[in-house]
C-alpha atoms as a PDB file:
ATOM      1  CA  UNK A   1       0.000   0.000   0.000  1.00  0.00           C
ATOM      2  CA  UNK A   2       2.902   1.924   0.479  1.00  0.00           C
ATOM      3  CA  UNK A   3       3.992   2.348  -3.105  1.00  0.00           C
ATOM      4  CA  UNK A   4       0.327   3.092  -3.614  1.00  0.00           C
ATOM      5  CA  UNK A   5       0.061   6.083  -1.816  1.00  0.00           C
ATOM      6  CA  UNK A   6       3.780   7.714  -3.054  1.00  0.00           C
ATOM      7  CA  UNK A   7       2.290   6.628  -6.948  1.00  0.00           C
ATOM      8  CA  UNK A   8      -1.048   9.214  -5.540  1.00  0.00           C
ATOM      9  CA  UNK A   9       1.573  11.614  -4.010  1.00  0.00           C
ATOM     10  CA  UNK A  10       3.157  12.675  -6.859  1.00  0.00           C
ATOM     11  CA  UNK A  11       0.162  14.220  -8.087  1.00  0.00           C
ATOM     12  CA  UNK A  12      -1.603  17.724  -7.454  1.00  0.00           C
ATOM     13  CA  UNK A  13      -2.262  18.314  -3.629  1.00  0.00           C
ATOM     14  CA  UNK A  14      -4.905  20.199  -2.443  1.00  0.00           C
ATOM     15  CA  UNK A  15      -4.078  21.535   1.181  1.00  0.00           C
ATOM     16  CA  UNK A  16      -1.660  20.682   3.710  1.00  0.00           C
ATOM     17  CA  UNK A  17       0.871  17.562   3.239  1.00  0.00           C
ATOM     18  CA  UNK A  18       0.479  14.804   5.469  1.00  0.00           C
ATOM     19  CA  UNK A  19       3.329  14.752   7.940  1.00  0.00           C
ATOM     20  CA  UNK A  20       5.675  11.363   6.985  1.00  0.00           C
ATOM     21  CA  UNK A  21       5.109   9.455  10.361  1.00  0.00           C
ATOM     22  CA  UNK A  22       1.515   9.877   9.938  1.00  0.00           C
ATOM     23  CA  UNK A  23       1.032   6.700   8.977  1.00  0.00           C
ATOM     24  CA  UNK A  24       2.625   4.953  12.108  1.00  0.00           C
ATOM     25  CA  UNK A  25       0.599   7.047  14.380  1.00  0.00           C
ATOM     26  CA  UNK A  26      -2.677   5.186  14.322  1.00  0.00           C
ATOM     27  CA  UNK A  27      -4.987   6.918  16.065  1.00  0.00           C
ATOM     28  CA  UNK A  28      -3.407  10.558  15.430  1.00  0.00           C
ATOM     29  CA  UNK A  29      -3.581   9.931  11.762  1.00  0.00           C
ATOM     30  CA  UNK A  30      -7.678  11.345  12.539  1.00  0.00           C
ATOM     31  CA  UNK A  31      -6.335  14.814  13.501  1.00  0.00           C
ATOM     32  CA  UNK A  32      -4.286  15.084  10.508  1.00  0.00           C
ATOM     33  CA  UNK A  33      -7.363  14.122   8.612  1.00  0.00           C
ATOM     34  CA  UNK A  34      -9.192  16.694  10.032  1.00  0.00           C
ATOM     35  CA  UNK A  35      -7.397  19.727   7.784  1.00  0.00           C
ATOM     36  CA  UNK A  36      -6.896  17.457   4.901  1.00  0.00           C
ATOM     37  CA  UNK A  37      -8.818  18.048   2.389  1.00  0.00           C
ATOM     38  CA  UNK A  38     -10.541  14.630   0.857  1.00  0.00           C
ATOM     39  CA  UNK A  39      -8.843  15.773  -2.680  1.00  0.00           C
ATOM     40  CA  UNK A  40      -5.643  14.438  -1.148  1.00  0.00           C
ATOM     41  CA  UNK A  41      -5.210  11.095  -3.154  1.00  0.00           C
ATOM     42  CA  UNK A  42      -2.746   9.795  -0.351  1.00  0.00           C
ATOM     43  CA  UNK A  43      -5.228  10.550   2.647  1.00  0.00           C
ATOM     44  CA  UNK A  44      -7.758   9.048   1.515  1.00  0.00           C
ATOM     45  CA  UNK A  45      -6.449   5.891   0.819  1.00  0.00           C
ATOM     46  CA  UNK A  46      -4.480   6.236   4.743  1.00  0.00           C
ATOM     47  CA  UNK A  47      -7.728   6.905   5.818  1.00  0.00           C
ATOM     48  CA  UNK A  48      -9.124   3.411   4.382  1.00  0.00           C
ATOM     49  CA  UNK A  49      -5.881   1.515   4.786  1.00  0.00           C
ATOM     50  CA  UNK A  50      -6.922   2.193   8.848  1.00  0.00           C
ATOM     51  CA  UNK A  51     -10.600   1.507   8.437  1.00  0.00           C
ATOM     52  CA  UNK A  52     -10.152  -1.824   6.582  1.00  0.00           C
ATOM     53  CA  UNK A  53      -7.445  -3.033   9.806  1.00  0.00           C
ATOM     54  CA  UNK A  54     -10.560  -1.729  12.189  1.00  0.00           C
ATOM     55  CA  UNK A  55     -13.154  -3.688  10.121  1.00  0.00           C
ATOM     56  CA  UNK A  56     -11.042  -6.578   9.865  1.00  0.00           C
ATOM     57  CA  UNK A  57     -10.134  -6.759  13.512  1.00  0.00           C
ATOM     58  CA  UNK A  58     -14.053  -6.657  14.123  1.00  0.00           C
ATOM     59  CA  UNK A  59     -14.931  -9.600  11.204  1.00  0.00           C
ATOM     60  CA  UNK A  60     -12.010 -11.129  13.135  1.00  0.00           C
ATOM     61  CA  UNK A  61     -12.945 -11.132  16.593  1.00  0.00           C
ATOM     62  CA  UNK A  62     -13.553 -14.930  18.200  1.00  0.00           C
ATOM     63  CA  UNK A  63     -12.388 -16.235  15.600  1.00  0.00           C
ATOM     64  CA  UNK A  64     -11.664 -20.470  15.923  1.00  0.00           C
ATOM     65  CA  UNK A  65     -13.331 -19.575  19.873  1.00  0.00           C
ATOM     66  CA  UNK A  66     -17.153 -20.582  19.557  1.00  0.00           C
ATOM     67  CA  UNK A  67     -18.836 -23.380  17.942  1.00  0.00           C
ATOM     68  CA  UNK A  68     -19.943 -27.077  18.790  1.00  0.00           C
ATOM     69  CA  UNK A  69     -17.981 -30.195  18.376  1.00  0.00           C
ATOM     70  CA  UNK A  70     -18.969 -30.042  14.839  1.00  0.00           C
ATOM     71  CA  UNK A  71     -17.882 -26.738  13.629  1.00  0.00           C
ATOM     72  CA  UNK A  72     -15.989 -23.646  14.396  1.00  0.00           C
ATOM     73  CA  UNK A  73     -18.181 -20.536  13.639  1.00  0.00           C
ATOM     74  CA  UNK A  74     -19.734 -17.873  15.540  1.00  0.00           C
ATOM     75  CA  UNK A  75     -22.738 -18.282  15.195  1.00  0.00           C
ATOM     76  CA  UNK A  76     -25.928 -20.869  16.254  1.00  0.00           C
ATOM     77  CA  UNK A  77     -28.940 -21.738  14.015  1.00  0.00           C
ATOM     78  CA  UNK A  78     -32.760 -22.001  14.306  1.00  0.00           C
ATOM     79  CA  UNK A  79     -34.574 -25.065  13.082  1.00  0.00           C
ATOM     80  CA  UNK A  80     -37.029 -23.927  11.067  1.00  0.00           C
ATOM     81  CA  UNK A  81     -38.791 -27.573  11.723  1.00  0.00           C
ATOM     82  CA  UNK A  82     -39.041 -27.388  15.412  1.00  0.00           C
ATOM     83  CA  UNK A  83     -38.341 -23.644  15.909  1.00  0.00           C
ATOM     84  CA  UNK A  84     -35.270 -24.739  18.402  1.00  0.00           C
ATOM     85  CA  UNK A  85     -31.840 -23.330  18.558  1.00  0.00           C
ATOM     86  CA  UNK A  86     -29.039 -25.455  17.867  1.00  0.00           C
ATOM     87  CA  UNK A  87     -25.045 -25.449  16.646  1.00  0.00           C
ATOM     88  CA  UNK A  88     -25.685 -26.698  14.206  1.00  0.00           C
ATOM     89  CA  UNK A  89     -27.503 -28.552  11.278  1.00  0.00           C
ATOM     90  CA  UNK A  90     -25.540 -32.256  13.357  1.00  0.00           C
ATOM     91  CA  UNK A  91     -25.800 -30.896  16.728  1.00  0.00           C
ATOM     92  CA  UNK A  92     -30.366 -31.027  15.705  1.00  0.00           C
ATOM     93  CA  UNK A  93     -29.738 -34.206  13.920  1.00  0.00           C
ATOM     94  CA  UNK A  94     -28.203 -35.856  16.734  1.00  0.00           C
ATOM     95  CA  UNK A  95     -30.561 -34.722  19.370  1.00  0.00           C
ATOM     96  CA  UNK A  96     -34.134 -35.193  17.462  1.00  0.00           C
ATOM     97  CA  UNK A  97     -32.726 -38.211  16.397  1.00  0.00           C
ATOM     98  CA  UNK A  98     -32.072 -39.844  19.738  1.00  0.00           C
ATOM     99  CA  UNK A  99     -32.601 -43.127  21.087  1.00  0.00           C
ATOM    100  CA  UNK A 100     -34.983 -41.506  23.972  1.00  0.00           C
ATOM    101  CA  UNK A 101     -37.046 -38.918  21.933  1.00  0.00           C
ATOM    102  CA  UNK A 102     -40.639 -40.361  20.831  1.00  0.00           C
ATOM    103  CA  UNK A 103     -40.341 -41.831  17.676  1.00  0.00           C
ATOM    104  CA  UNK A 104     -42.772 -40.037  16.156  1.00  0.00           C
ATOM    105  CA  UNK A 105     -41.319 -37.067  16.812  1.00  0.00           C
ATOM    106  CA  UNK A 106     -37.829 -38.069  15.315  1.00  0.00           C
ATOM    107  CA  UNK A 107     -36.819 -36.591  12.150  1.00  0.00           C
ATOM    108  CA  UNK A 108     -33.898 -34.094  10.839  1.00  0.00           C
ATOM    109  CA  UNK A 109     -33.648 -30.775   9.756  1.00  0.00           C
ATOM    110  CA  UNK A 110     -34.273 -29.439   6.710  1.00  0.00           C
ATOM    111  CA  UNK A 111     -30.939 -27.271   5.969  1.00  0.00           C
ATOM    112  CA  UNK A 112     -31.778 -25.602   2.962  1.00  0.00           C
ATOM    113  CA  UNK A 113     -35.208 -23.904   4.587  1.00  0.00           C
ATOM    114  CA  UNK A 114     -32.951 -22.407   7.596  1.00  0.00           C
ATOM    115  CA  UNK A 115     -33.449 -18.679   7.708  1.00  0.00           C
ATOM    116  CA  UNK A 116     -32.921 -17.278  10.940  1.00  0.00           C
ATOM    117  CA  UNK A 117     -29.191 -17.483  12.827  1.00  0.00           C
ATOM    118  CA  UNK A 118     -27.768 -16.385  16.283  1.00  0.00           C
ATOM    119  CA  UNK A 119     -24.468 -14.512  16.848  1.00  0.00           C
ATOM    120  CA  UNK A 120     -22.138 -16.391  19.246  1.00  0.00           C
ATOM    121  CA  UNK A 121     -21.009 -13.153  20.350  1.00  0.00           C
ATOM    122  CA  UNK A 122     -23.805 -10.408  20.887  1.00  0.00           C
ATOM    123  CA  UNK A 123     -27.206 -12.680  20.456  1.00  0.00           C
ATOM    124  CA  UNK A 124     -28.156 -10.818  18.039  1.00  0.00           C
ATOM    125  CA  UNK A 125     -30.634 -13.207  15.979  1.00  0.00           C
ATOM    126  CA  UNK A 126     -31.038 -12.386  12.080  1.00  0.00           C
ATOM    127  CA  UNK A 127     -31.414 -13.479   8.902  1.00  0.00           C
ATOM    128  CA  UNK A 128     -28.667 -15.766   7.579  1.00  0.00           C
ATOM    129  CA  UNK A 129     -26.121 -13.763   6.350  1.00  0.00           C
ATOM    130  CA  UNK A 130     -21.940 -14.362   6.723  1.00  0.00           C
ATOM    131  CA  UNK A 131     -21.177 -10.888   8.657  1.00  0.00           C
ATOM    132  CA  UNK A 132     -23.551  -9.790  11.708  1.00  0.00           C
ATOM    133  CA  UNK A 133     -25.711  -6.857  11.641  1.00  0.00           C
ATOM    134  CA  UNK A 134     -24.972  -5.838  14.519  1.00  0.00           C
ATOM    135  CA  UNK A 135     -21.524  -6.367  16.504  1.00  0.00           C
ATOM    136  CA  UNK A 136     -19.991  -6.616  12.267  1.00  0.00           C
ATOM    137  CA  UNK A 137     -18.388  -9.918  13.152  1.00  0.00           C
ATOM    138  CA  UNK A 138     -18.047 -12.082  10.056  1.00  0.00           C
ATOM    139  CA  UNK A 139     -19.692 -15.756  11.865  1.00  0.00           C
ATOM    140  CA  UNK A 140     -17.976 -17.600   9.829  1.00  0.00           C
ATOM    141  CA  UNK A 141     -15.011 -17.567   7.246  1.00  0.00           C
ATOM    142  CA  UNK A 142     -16.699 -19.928   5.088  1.00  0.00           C
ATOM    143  CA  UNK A 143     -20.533 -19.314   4.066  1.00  0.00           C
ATOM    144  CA  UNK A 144     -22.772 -20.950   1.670  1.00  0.00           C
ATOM    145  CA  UNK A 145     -26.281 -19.086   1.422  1.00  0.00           C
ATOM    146  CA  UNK A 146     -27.477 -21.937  -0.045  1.00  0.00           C
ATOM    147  CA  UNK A 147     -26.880 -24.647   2.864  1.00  0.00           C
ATOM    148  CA  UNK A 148     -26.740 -21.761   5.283  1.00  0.00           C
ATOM    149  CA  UNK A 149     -23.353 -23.441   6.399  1.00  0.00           C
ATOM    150  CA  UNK A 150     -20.791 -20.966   8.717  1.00  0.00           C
ATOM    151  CA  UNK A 151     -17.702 -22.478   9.616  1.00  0.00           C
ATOM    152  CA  UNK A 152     -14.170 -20.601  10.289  1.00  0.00           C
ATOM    153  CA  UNK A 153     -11.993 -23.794  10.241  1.00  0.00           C
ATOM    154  CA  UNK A 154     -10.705 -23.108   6.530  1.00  0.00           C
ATOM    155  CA  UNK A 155      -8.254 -26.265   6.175  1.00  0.00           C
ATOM    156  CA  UNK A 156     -11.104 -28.172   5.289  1.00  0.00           C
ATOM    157  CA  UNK A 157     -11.091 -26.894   1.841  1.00  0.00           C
ATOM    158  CA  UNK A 158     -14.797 -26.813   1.333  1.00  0.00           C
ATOM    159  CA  UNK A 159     -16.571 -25.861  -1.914  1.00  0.00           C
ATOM    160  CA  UNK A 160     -20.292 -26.093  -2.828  1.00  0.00           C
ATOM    161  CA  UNK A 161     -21.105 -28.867  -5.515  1.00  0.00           C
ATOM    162  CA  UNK A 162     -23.633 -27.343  -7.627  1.00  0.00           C
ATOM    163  CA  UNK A 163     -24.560 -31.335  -8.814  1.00  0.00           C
ATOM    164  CA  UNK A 164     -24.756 -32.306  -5.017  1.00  0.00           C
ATOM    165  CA  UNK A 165     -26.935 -29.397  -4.233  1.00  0.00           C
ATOM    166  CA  UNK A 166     -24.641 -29.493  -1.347  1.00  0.00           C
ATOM    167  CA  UNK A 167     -21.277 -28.372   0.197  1.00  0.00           C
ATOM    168  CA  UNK A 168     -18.643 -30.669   0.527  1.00  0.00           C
ATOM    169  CA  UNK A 169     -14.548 -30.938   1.898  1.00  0.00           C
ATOM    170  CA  UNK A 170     -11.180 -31.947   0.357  1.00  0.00           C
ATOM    171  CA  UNK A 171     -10.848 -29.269  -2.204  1.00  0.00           C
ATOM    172  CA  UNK A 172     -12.800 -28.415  -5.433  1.00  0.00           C
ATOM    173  CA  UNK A 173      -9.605 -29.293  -7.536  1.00  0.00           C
ATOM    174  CA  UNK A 174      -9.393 -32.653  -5.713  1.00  0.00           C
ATOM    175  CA  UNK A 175     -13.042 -34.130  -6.891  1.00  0.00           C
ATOM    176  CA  UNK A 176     -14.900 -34.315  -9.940  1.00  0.00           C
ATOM    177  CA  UNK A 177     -18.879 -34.866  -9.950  1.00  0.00           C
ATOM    178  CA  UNK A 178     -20.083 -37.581 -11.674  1.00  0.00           C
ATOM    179  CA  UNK A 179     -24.121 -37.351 -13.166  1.00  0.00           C
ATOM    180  CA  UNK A 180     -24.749 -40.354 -13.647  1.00  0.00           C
ATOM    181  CA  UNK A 181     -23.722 -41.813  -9.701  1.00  0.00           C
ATOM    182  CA  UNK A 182     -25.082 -38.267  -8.801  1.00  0.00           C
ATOM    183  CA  UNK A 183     -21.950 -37.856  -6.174  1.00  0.00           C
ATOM    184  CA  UNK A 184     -18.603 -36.282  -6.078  1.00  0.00           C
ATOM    185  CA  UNK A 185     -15.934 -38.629  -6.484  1.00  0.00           C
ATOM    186  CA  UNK A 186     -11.626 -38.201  -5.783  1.00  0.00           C
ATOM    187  CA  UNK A 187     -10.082 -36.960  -9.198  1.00  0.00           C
ATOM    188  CA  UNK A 188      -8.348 -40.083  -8.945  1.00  0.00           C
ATOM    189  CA  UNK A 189     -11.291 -41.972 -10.277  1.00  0.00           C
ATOM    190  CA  UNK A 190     -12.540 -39.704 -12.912  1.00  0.00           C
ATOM    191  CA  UNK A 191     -11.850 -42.608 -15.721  1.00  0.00           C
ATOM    192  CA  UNK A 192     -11.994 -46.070 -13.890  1.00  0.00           C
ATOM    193  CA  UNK A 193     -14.487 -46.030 -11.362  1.00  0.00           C
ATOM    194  CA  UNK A 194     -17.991 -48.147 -12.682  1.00  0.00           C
ATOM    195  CA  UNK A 195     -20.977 -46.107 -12.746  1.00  0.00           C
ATOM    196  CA  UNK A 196     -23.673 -47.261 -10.392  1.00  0.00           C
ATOM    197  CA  UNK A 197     -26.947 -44.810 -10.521  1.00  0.00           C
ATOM    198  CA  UNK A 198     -27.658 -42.967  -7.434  1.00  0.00           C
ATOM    199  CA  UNK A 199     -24.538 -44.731  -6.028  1.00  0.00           C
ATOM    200  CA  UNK A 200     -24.256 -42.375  -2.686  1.00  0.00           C
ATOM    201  CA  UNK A 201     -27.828 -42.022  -2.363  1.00  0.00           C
ATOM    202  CA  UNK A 202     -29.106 -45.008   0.214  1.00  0.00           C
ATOM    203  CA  UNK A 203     -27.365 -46.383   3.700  1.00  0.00           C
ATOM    204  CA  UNK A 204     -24.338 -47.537   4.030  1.00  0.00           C
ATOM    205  CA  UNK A 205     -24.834 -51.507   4.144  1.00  0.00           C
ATOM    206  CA  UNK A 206     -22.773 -51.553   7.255  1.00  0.00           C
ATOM    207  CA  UNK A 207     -23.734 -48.933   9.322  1.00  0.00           C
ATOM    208  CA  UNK A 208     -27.055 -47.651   7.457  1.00  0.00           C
ATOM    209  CA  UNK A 209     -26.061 -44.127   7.771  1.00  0.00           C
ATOM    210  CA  UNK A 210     -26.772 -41.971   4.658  1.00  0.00           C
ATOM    211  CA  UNK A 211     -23.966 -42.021   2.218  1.00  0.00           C
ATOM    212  CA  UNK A 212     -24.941 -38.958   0.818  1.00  0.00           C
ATOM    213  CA  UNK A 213     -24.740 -36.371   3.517  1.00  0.00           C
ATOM    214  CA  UNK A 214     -22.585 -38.663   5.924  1.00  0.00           C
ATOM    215  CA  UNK A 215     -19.371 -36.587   7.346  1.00  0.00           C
ATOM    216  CA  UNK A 216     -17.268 -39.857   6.908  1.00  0.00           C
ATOM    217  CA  UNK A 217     -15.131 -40.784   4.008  1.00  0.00           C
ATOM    218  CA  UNK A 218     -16.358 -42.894   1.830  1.00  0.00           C
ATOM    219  CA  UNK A 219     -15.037 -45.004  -0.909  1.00  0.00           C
ATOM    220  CA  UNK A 220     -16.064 -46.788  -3.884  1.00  0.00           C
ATOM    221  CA  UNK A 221     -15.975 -50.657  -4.224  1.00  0.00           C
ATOM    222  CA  UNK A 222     -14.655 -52.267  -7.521  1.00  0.00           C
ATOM    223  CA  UNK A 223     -18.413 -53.191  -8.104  1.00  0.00           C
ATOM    224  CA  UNK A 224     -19.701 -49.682  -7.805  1.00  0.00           C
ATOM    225  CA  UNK A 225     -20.987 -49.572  -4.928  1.00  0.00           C
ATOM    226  CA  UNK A 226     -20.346 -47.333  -2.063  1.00  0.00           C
ATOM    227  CA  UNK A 227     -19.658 -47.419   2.121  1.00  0.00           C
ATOM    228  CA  UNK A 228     -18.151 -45.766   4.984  1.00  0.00           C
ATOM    229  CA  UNK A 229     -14.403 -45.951   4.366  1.00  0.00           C
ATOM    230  CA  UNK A 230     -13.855 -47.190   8.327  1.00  0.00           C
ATOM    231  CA  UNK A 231     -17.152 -49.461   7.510  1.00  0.00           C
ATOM    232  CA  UNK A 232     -14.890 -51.249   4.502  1.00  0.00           C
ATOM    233  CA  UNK A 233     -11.841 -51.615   7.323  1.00  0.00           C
ATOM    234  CA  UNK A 234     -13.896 -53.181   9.737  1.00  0.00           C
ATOM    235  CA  UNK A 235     -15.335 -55.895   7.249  1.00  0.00           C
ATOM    236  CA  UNK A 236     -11.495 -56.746   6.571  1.00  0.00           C
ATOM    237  CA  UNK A 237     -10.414 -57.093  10.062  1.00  0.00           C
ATOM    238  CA  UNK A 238     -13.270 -59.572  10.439  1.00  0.00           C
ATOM    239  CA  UNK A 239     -12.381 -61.344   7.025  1.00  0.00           C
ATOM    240  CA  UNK A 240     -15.442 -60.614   4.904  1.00  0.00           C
ATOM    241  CA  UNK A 241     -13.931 -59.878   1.521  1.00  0.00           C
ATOM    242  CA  UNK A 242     -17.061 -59.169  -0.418  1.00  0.00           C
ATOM    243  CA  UNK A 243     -19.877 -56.575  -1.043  1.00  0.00           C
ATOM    244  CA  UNK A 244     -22.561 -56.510   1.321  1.00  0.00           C
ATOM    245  CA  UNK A 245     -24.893 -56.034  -1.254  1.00  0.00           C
ATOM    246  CA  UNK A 246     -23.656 -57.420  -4.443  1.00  0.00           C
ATOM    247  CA  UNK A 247     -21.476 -60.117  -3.125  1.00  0.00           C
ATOM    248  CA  UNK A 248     -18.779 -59.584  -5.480  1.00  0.00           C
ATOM    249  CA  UNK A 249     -15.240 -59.520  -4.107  1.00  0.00           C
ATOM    250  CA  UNK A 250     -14.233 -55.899  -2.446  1.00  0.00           C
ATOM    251  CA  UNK A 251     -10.424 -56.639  -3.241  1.00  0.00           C
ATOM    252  CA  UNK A 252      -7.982 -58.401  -5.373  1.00  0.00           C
ATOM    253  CA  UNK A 253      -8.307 -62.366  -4.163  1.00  0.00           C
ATOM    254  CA  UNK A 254      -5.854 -63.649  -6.233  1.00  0.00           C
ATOM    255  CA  UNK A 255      -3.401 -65.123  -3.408  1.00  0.00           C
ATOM    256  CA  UNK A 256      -6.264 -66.286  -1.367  1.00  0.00           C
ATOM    257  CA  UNK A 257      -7.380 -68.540  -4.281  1.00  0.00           C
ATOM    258  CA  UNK A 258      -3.876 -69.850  -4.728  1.00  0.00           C
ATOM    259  CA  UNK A 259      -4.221 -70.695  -1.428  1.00  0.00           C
ATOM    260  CA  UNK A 260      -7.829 -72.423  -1.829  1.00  0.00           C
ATOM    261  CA  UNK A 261      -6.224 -74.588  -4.967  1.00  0.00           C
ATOM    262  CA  UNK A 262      -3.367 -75.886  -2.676  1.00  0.00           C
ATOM    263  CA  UNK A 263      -6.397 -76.527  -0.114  1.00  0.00           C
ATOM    264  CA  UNK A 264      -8.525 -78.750  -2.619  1.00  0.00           C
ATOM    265  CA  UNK A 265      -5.685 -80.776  -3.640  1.00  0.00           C
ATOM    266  CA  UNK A 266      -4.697 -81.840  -0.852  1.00  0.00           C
ATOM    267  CA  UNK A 267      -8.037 -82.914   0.453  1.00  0.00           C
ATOM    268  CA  UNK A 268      -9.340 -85.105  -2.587  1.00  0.00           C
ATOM    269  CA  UNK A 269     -12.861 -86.206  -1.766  1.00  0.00           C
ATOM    270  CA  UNK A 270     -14.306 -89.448  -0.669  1.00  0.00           C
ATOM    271  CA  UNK A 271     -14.955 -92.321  -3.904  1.00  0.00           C
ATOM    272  CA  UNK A 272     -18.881 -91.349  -3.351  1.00  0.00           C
ATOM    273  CA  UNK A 273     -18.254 -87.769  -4.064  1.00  0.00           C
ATOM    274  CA  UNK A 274     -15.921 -88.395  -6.626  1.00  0.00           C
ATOM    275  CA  UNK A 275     -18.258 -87.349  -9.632  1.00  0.00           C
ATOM    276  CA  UNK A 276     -20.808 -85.592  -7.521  1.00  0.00           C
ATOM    277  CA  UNK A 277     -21.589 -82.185 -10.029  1.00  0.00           C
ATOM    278  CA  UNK A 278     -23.228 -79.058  -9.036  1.00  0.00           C
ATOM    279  CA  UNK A 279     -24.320 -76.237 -10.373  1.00  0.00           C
ATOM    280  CA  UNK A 280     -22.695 -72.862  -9.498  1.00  0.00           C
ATOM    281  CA  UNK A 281     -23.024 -69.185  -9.856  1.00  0.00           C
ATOM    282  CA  UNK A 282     -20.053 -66.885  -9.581  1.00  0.00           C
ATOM    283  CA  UNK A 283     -20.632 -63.508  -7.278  1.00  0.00           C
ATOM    284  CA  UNK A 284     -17.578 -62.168  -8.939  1.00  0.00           C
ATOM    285  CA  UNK A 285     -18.250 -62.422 -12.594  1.00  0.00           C
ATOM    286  CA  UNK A 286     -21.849 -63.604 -12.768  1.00  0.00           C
ATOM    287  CA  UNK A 287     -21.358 -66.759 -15.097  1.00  0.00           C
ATOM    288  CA  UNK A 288     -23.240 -70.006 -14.301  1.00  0.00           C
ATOM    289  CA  UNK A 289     -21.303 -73.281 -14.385  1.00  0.00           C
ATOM    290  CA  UNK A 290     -21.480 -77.263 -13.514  1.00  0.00           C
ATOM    291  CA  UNK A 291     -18.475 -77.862 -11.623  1.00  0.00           C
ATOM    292  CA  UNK A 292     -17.679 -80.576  -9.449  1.00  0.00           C
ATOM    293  CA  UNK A 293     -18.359 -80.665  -6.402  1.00  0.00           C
ATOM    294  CA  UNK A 294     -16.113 -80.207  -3.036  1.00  0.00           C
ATOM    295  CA  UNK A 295     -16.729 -79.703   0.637  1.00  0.00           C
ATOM    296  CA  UNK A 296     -14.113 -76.577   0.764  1.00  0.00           C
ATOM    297  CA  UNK A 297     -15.429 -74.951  -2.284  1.00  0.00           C
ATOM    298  CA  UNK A 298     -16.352 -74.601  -5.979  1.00  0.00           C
ATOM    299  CA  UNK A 299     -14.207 -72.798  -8.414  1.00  0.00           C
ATOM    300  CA  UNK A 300     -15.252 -70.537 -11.120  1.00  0.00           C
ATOM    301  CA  UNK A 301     -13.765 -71.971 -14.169  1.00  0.00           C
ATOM    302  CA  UNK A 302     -14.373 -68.961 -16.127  1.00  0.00           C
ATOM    303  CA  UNK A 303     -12.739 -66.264 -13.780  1.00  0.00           C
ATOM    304  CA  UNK A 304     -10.910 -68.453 -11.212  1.00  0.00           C
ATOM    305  CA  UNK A 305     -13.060 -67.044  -8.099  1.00  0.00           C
ATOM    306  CA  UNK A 306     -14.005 -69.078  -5.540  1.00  0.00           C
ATOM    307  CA  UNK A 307     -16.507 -66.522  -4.548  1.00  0.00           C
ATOM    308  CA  UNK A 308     -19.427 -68.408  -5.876  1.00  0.00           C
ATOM    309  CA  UNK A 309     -22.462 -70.045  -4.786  1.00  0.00           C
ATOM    310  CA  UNK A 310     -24.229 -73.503  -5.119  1.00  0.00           C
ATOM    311  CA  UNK A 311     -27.833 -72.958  -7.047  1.00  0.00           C
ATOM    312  CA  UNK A 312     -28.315 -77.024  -7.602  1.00  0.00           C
ATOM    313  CA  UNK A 313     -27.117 -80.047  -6.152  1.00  0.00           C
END
């Protein structure tokens, strides 16, 4: 700013110059604007350089202090369902929701239809806007009018999806939205993952909470479909391997069906069993087969999966 004002300074002045250490005074840089006249290029812009640090100071002020254990912001909401105040959007969720409220009386809040908010710091309830109308404080560094969302926490890197309808984290460069699935996806998977219709929109098949608005990572399956990201670990540390939906296998196999071969041959089956056939369909690449038959398992002679099932004796 300072080569700003000596670019105005070498214009015409009007009045008295502004003496050099003006500047560093702070608060005595109002008496010198009192016999300068507004003409004075370099004033004026002194004279906004100090009211932007006041304003600033004043959006500042609490920032990262208030909040619930779901957000940092400065400000509380009204549900315009129960006409309750609340952190926030979870903090309503959470309690309506509960395992001791009537269940007829459950349900969550509409986000979209908020319209009223709180300031953390005067009380001062208004319509949802980012900076309060009346203490100036901005309530939250990031605001979407459209999910009436406040939060100050900035490494989060959020962005609002205009597919989702919806604001999400990680960083608009880092995701891609996919129409078809209807969800935003990692970059990473803009050209391999499989397309699956609505594939965030239902429970996830572990934990049934709703894909699409869940705060939890979630990942795509080689199938398509989707779950909680911690869901998916849990299912390996208790050795299920396969979709909960689908059935098809969540990972590559290929050493645990070496392991299955070495398994069959060296349990060969008794002389009664010995041509026993049965009819098998593979969860992994959906092809029906006679095979015969063993008391370990049946192998997919078209992909080599053991992930099938018996459909006739």
């Amino acid at each position: 700013m300072g080569e700003v004002a000596i670019m105005h300074s070498e214009t015409q002045h009007f009045g008295p110059q502004i003496p050099k250490d003006a500047v560093s005074k702070g608060n005595e840089i109002e008496a010198v604007g009192s016999y300068c006249q507004k003409e004075n290029k370099e004033w004026v812009l002194t004279e906004l350089t100090t009211d932007h640090v006041k304003a600033t100071k004043t959006l500042e002020k609490g920032f990262m202090e208030y909040g619930c254990q779901h957000y940092r912001r400065r400000c509380s909401i009204r549900a315009p369902c129960c006409n309750e105040v609340f952190g926030c959007r979870h903090c309503h969720n959470e309690a309506k929701n509960n395992i001791h409220v009537d269940r007829i009386h459950r349900h969550d809040i509409p986000r979209h239809q908020v319209k009223q908010v709180i300031c953390s710091l005067c009380g001062t309830e208004q319509e949802v806007r980012q900076v309060c109308i009346n203490c100036g404080v901005c309530m939250g560094r990031y605001f979407c009018e459209t999910c009436k969302l406040f939060d100050d926490d900035m490494s989060k890197k959020q962005y609002h999806c205009n597919g989702c309808g919806i604001c999400r984290i990680g960083g608009r460069e880092n995701f891609f939205h996919c129409d078809k699935c209807g969800c935003c996806y990692s970059i990473l998977l803009k050209n391999s993952h499989p397309c699956v219709e609505g594939a965030m929109h239902h429970d996830c098949p572990v934990c049934f909470e709703y894909l699409f608005e869940s705060r939890y990572d979630v990942t795509v399956m080689p199938c398509g479909h989707t779950i909680h990201k911690h869901c998916l670990e849990e299912m390996r540390q208790h050795y299920q391997y396969a979709c909960p939906l689908c059935s098809k296998s969540v990972c590559d196999m290929s050493k645990v069906w070496e392991k299955f071969d070495m398994e069959i041959a060296a349990t060969p089956m008794p002389d009664p069993y010995q041509k026993k056939m049965v009819r098998i369909l593979c969860n992994d690449c959906g092809k029906t087969s006679n095979v015969q038959f063993h008391v370990v398992a049946q192998k997919c002679p078209n992909c080599k999966s053991y992930n099938t099932r018996q459909t006739r004796g």
